[in-house]
Protein backbone atom coordinates (compact mmCIF):
# COMPACT_ATOMS: atom_id res chain seq x y z
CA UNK A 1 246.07 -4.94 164.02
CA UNK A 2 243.22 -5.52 161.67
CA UNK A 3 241.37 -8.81 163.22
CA UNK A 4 240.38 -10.14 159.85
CA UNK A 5 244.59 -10.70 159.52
CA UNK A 6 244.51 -13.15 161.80
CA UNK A 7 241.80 -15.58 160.79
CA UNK A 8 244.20 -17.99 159.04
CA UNK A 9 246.66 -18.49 161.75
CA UNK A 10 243.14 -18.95 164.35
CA UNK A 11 242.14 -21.64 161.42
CA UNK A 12 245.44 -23.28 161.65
CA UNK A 13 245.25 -23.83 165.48
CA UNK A 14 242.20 -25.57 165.21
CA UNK A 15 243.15 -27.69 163.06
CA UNK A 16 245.88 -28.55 164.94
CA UNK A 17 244.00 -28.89 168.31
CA UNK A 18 241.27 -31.32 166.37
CA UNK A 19 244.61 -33.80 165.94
CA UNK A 20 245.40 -33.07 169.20
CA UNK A 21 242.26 -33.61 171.81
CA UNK A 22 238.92 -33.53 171.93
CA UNK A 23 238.39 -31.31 174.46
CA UNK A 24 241.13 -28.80 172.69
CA UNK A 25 238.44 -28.41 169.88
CA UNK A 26 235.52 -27.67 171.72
CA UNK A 27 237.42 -24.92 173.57
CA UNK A 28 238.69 -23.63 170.35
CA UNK A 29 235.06 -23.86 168.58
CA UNK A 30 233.72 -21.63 171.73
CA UNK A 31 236.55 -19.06 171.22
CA UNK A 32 235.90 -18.72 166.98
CA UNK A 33 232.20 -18.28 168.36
CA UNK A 34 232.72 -15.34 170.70
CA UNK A 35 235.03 -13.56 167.92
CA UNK A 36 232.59 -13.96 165.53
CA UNK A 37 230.01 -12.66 167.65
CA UNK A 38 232.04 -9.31 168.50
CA UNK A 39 232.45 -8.79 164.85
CA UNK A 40 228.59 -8.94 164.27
CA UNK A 41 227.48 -5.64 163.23
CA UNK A 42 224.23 -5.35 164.89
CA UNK A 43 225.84 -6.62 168.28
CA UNK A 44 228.93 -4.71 168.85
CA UNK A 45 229.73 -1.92 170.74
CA UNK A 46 229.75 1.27 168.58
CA UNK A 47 229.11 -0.41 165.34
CA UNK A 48 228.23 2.27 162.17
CA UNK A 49 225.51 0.04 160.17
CA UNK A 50 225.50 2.59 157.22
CA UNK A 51 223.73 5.38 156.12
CA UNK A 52 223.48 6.98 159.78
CA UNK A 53 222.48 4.30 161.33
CA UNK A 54 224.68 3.42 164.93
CA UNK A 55 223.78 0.47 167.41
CA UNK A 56 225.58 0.28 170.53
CA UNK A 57 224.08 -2.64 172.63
CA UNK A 58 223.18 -6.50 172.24
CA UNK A 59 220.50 -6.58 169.98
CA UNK A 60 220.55 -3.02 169.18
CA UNK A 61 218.95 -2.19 166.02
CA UNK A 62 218.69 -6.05 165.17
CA UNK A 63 216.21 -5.98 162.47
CA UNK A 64 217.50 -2.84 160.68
CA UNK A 65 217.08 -3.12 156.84
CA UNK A 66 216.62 0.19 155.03
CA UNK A 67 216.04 2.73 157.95
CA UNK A 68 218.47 5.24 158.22
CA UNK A 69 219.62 8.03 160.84
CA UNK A 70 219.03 5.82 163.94
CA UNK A 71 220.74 5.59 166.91
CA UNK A 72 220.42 2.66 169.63
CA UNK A 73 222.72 2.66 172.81
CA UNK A 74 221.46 -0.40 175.53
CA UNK A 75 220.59 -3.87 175.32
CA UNK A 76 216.98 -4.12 172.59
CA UNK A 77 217.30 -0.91 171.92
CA UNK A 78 215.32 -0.25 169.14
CA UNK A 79 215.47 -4.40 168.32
CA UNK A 80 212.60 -4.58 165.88
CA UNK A 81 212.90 -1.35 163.86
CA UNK A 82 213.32 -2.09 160.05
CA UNK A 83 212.79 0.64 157.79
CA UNK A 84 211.79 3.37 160.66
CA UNK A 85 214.39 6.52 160.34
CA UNK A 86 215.42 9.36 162.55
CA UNK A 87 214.82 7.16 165.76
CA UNK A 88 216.63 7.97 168.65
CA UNK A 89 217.21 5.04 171.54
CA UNK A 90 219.16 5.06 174.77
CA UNK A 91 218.49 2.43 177.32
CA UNK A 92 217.75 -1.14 178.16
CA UNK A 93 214.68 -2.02 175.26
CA UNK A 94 214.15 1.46 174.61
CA UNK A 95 212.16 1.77 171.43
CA UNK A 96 212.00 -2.13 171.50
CA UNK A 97 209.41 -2.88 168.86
CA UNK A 98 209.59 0.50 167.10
CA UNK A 99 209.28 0.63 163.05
CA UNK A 100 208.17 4.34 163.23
CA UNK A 101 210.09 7.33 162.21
CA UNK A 102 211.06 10.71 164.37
CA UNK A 103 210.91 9.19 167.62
CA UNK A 104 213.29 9.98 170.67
CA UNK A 105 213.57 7.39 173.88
CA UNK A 106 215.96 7.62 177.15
CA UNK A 107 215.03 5.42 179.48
CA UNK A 108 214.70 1.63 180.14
CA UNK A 109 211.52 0.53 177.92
CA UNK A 110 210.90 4.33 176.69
CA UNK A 111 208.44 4.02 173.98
CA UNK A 112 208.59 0.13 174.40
CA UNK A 113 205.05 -0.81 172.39
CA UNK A 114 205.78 1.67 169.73
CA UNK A 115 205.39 0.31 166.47
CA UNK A 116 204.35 3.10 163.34
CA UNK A 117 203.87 6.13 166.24
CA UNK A 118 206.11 8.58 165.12
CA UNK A 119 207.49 12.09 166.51
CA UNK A 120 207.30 10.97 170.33
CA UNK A 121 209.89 11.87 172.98
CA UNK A 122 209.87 9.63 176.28
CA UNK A 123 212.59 10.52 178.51
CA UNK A 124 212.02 8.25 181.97
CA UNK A 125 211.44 4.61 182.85
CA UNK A 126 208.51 3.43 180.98
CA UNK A 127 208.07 6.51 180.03
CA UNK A 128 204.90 6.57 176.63
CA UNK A 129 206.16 2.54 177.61
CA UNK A 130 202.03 1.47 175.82
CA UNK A 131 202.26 4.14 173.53
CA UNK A 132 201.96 2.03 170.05
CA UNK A 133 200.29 4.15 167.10
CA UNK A 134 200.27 7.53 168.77
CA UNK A 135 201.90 10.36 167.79
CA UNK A 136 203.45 13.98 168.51
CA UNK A 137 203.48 12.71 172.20
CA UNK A 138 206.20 13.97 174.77
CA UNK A 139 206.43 12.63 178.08
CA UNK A 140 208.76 13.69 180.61
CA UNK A 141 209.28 11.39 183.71
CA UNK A 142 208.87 7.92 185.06
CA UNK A 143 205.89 6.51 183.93
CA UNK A 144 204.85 9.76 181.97
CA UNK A 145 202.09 8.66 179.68
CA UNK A 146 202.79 5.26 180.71
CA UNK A 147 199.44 3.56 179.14
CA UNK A 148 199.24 5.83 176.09
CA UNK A 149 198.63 3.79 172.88
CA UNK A 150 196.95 6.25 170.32
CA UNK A 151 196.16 9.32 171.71
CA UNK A 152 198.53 12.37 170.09
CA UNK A 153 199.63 15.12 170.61
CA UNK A 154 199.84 14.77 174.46
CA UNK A 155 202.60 16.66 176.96
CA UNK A 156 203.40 14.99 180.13
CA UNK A 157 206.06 16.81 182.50
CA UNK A 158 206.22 14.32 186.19
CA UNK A 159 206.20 11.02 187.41
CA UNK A 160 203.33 9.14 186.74
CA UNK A 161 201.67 12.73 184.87
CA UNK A 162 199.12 11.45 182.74
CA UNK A 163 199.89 7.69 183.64
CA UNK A 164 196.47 6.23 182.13
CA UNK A 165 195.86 8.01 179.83
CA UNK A 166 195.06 5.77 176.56
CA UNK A 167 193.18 7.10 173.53
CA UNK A 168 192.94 10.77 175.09
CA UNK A 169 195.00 13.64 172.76
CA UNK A 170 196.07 16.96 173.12
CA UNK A 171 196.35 17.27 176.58
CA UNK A 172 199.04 19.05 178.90
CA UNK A 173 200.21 17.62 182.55
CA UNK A 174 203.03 19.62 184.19
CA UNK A 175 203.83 18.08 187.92
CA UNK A 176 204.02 14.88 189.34
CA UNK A 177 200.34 12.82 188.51
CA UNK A 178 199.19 15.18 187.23
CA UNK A 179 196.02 14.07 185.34
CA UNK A 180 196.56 10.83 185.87
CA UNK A 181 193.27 9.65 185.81
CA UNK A 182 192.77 10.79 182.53
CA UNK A 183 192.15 7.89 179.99
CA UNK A 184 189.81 9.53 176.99
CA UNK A 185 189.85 12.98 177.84
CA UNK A 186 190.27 15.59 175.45
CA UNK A 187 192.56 19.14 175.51
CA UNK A 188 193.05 19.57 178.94
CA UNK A 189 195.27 21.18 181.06
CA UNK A 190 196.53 20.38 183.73
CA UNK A 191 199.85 22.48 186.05
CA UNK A 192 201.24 21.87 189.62
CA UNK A 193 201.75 18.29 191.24
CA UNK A 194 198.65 16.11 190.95
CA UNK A 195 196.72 18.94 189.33
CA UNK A 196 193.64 17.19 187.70
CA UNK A 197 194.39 13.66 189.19
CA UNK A 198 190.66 13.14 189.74
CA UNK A 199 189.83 13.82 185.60
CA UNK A 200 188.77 10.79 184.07
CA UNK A 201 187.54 11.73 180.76
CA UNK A 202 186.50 15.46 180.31
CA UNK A 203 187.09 17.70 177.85
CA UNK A 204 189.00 20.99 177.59
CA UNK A 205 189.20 21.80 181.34
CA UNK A 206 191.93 23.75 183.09
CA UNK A 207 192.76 22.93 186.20
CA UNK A 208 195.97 24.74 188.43
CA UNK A 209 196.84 23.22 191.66
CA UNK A 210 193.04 21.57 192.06
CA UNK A 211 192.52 17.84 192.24
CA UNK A 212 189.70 18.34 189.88
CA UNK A 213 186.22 16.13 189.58
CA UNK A 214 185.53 13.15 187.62
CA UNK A 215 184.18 13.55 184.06
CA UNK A 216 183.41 17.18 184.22
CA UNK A 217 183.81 19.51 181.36
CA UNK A 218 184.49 23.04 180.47
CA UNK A 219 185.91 23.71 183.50
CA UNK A 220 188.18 26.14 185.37
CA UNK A 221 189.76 25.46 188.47
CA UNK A 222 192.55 27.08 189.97
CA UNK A 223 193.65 26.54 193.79
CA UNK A 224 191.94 24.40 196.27
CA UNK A 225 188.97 24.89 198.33
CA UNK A 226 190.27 25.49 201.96
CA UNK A 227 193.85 25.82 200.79
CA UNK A 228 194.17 29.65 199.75
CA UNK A 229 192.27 32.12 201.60
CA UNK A 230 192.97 35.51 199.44
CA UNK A 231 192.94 35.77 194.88
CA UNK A 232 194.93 38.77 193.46
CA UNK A 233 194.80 38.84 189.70
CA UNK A 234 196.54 42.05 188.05
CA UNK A 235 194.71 43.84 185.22
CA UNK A 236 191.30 44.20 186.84
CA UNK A 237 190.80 46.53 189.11
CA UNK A 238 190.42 50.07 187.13
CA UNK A 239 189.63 48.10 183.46
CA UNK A 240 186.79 49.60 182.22
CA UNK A 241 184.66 46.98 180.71
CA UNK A 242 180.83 46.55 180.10
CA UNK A 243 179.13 43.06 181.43
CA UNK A 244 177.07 41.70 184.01
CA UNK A 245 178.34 41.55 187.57
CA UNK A 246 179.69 38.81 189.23
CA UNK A 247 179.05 36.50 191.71
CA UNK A 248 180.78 34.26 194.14
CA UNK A 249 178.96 30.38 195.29
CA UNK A 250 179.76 29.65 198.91
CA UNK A 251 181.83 26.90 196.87
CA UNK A 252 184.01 29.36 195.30
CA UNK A 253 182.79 29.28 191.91
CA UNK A 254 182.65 32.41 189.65
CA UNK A 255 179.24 33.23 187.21
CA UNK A 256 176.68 35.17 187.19
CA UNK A 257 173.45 34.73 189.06
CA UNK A 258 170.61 33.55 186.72
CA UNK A 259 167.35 35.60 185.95
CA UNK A 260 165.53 32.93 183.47
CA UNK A 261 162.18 31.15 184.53
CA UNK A 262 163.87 27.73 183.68
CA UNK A 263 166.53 28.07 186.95
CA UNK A 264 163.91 28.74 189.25
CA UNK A 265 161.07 27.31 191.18
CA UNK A 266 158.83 27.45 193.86
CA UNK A 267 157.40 31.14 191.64
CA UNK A 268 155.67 33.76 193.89
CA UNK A 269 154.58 37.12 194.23
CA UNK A 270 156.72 38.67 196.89
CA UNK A 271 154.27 41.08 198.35
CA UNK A 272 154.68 41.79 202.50
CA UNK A 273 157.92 39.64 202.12
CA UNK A 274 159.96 42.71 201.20
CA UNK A 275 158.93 45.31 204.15
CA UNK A 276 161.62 43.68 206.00
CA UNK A 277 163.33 46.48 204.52
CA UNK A 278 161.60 48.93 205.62
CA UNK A 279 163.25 48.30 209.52
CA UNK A 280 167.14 48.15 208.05
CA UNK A 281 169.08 50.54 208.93
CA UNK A 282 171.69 51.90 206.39
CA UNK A 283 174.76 53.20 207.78
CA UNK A 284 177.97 55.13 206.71
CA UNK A 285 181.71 53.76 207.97
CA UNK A 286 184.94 53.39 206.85
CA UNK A 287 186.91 49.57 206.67
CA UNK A 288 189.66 48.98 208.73
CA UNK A 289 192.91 50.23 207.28
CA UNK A 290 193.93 46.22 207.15
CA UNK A 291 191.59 45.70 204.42
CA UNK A 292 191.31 49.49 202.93
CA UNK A 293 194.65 51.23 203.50
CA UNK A 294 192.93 54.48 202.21
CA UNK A 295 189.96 54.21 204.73
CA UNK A 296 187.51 55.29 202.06
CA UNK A 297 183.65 56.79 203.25
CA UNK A 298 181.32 54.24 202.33
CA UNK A 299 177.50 53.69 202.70
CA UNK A 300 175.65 50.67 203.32
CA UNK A 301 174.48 47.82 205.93
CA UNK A 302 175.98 46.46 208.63
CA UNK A 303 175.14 42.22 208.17
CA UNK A 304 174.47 41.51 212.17
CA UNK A 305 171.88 43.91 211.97
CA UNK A 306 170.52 42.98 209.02
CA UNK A 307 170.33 39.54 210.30
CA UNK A 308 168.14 40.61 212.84
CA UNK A 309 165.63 41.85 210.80
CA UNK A 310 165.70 39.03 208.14
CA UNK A 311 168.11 35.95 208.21
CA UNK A 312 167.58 35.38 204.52
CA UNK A 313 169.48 38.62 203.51
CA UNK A 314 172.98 37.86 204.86
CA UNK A 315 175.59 35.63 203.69
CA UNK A 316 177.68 33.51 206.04
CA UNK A 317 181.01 32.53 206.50
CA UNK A 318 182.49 29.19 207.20
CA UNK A 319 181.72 29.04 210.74
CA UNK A 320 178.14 30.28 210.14
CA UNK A 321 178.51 33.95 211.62
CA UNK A 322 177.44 36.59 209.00
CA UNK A 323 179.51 37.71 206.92
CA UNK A 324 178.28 40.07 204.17
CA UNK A 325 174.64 41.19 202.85
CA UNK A 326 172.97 40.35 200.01
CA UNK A 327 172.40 43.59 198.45
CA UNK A 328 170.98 41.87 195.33
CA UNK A 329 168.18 40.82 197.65
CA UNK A 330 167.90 43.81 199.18
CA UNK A 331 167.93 46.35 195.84
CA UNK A 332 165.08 43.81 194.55
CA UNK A 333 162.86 43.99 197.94
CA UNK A 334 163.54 47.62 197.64
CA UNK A 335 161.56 47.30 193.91
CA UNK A 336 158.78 45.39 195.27
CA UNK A 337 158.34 47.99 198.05
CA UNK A 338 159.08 50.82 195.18
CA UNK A 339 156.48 49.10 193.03
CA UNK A 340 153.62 49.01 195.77
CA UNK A 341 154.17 52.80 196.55
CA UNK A 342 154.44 53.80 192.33
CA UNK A 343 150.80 51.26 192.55
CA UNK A 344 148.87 53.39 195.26
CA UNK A 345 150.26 56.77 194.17
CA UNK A 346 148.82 55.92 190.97
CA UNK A 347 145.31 54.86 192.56
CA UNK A 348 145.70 58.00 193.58
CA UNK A 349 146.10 60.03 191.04
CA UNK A 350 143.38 57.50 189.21
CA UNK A 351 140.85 58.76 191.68
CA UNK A 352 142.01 62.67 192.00
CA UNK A 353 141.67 62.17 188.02
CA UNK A 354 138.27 61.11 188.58
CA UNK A 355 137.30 63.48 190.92
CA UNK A 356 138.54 66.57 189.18
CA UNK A 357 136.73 65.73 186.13
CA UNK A 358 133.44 65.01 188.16
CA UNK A 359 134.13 68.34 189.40
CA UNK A 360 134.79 69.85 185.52
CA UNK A 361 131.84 68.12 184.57
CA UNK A 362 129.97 69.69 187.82
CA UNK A 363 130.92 73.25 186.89
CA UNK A 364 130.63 72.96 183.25
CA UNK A 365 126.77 72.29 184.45
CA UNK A 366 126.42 74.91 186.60
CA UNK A 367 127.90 76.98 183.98
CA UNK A 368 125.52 76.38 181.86
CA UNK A 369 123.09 76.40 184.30
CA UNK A 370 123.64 79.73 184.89
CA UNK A 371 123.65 80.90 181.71
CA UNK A 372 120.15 79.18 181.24
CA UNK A 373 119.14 81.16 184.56
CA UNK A 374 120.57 84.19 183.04
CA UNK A 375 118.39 83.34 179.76
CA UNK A 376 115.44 83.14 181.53
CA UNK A 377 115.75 86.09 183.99
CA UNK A 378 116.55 88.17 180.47
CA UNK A 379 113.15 86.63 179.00
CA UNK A 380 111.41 87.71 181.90
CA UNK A 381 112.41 91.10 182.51
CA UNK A 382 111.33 91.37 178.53
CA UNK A 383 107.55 89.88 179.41
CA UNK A 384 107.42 92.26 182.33
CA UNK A 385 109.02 95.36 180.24
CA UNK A 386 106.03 94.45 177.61
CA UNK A 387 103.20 93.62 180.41
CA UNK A 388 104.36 97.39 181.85
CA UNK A 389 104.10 98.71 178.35
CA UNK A 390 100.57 97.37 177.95
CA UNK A 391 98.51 98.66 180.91
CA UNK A 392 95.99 101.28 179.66
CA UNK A 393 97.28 104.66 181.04
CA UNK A 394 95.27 106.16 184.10
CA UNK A 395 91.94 108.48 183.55
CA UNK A 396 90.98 111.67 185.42
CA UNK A 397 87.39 111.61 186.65
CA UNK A 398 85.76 115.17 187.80
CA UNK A 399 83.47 114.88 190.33
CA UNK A 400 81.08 117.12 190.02
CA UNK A 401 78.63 116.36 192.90
């Protein structure tokens, strides 16, 4: 039955319980009260409001004027919205102050502060619960973005994943806390359960199961330092590429070892340093089948011994004991020691140079001393040929006694 029919018969009764008693009428006036509050639109259960609009809560959708396309299920939900469309609100003061459009909150106080943030999706207690002019957020868990107010395009998949973060936009948290430290910080990334809790506000780092460092920057970090012992990435081993080789810090960080004046100090000549080398002792062997399966021949040092001759060329493991040489060191020792040879092989040849043309120069003199000799020796067999020519020829003298 249609409970508009049966106002006149309710206005009847109370008129007849005012002639009746006093007390009669007040418990009448309470009853007209409650009916007309169940037949408030923006108060009952499952009320349509028009134009798409459905409230299903005290106080749902209160303030509704000309927004359209909303839905509000639990007490508040959505209360202050007026002209904000597309909303979406289930739970206890979910989308509370909201007059933004596009938004989507499950959860008591989901996207409780929003006001003109649109496009945000809070699904968890409190979940984007600050978040009041940001947009394009989605946060995924209790707490998730909790203290967001305009930062946008944000991603938060956990509990408490990226819980204070504030103005900070465009950055991804997958796993309980994860990032969430961040307040400011800008397009990072952050996967696995308090990945990146220790970010505060740095910029476009990556970080996969690692707790991550304060305010850095530009930075990759995947695992944790004493938690994984062994890295296999597929797609490296036999790609040919071009590039400088690289290196490995005893803190796990990749990059490549710097060459430029303005990394180093302490500048020197390394001169006897290197002829260290000179009493290694290179080796061939094969690696245990645990670590090569196909035993491969291979050539090279073996680091105890190399520590003997020089501490400085080995690298050590954890517990100190050597665990691998430093070939760079080694190959550039080996130039100095190249470089000393090439310098007295040329001194060498400098003074063999010198000598054999000292020695050209000597014979090209005695050449030509010899040919002077020969010069003169012609000249005088010509004075004597002429001094022989000119003796008066011998007389006969007759004795006659």
């Amino acid at each position: 039955m249609n409970p508009l029919i049966q106002i006149k018969p309710a206005a009847r009764r109370v008129s007849d319980a005012i002639r009746s008693s006093p007390s009669r009428l007040a418990f009448c006036l309470i009853a007209v009260v409650l009916v007309c509050f169940g037949l408030s639109p923006t108060v009952q259960a499952g009320t349509s409001l028009g134009a798409g609009n459905t409230a299903d809560g005290a106080g749902a959708l209160n303030s509704l004027t000309t927004g359209i396309h909303n839905t509000a299920e639990g007490y508040q939900a959505q209360f202050s919205n007026a002209i904000g469309n597309y909303n979406t609100a289930t739970g206890s003061q979910a989308l509370k102050n909201n007059t933004g459009s596009g938004n989507s909150a499950d959860g008591f106080q989901a996207l409780y502060h929003n006001t003109t943030g649109g496009a945000n999706t809070a699904t968890g207690w409190r979940a984007l619960f600050s978040n009041t002019t940001g947009g394009s957020n989605t946060a995924n868990g209790l707490s998730a973005l909790y203290s967001n107010t305009s930062g946008i395009e944000n991603t938060a998949s956990g509990i408490s994943a990226l819980l204070r973060n504030t103005t900070g936009s465009h950055n991804t948290a997958i796993g309980d806390s994860a990032l969430e430290s961040n307040t400011t910080g800008n397009n990072n990334i952050a996967l696995g359960a308090e990945a990146g809790r220790n970010l505060t506000t740095g910029i476009d780092n990556i970080h996969i199961g690692n707790f991550g460092v304060a305010g850095e920057t530009f930075t990759i970090r995947i695992g944790q330092q004493g938690a994984q012992s062994a890295t296999f990435i597929a797609g490296i081993n036999l790609a040919a590429v071009t590039g400088t080789a690289v290196v490995v810090s005893s803190l796990g960080q990749l990059g490549v070892a710097p060459s430029s004046q303005r990394f180093k100090d302490e500048i020197k000549p390394m001169d006897k340093a290197s002829e260290a080398i000179l009493a290694l002792k290179p080796v061939t062997f094969r690696y245990k089948k645990e670590l090569d399966p196909q035993v491969i021949a291979q050539f090279g040092l073996v680091a105890e011994e190399v520590e003997k001759v020089n501490p400085d060329l080995v690298a050590r493991d954890r517990d100190g004991k050597p665990y691998t040489v430093r070939y760079e060191a080694v190959n550039a020792m080996l130039l100095n020691e190249f470089l000393k040879e090439h310098r007295i092989v040329q001194e060498l040849k400098s003074t063999v140079s010198k000598q054999e043309a000292t020695a050209a120069q000597q014979r090209k003199e005695i050449k030509a001393l010899t040919a002077a000799l020969k010069e003169q020796a012609s000249q005088i067999q010509k004075v004597s040929a002429q001094l022989e020519a000119s003796k008066p020829a011998p007389q006969m003298v007759v004795n006659n006694q």
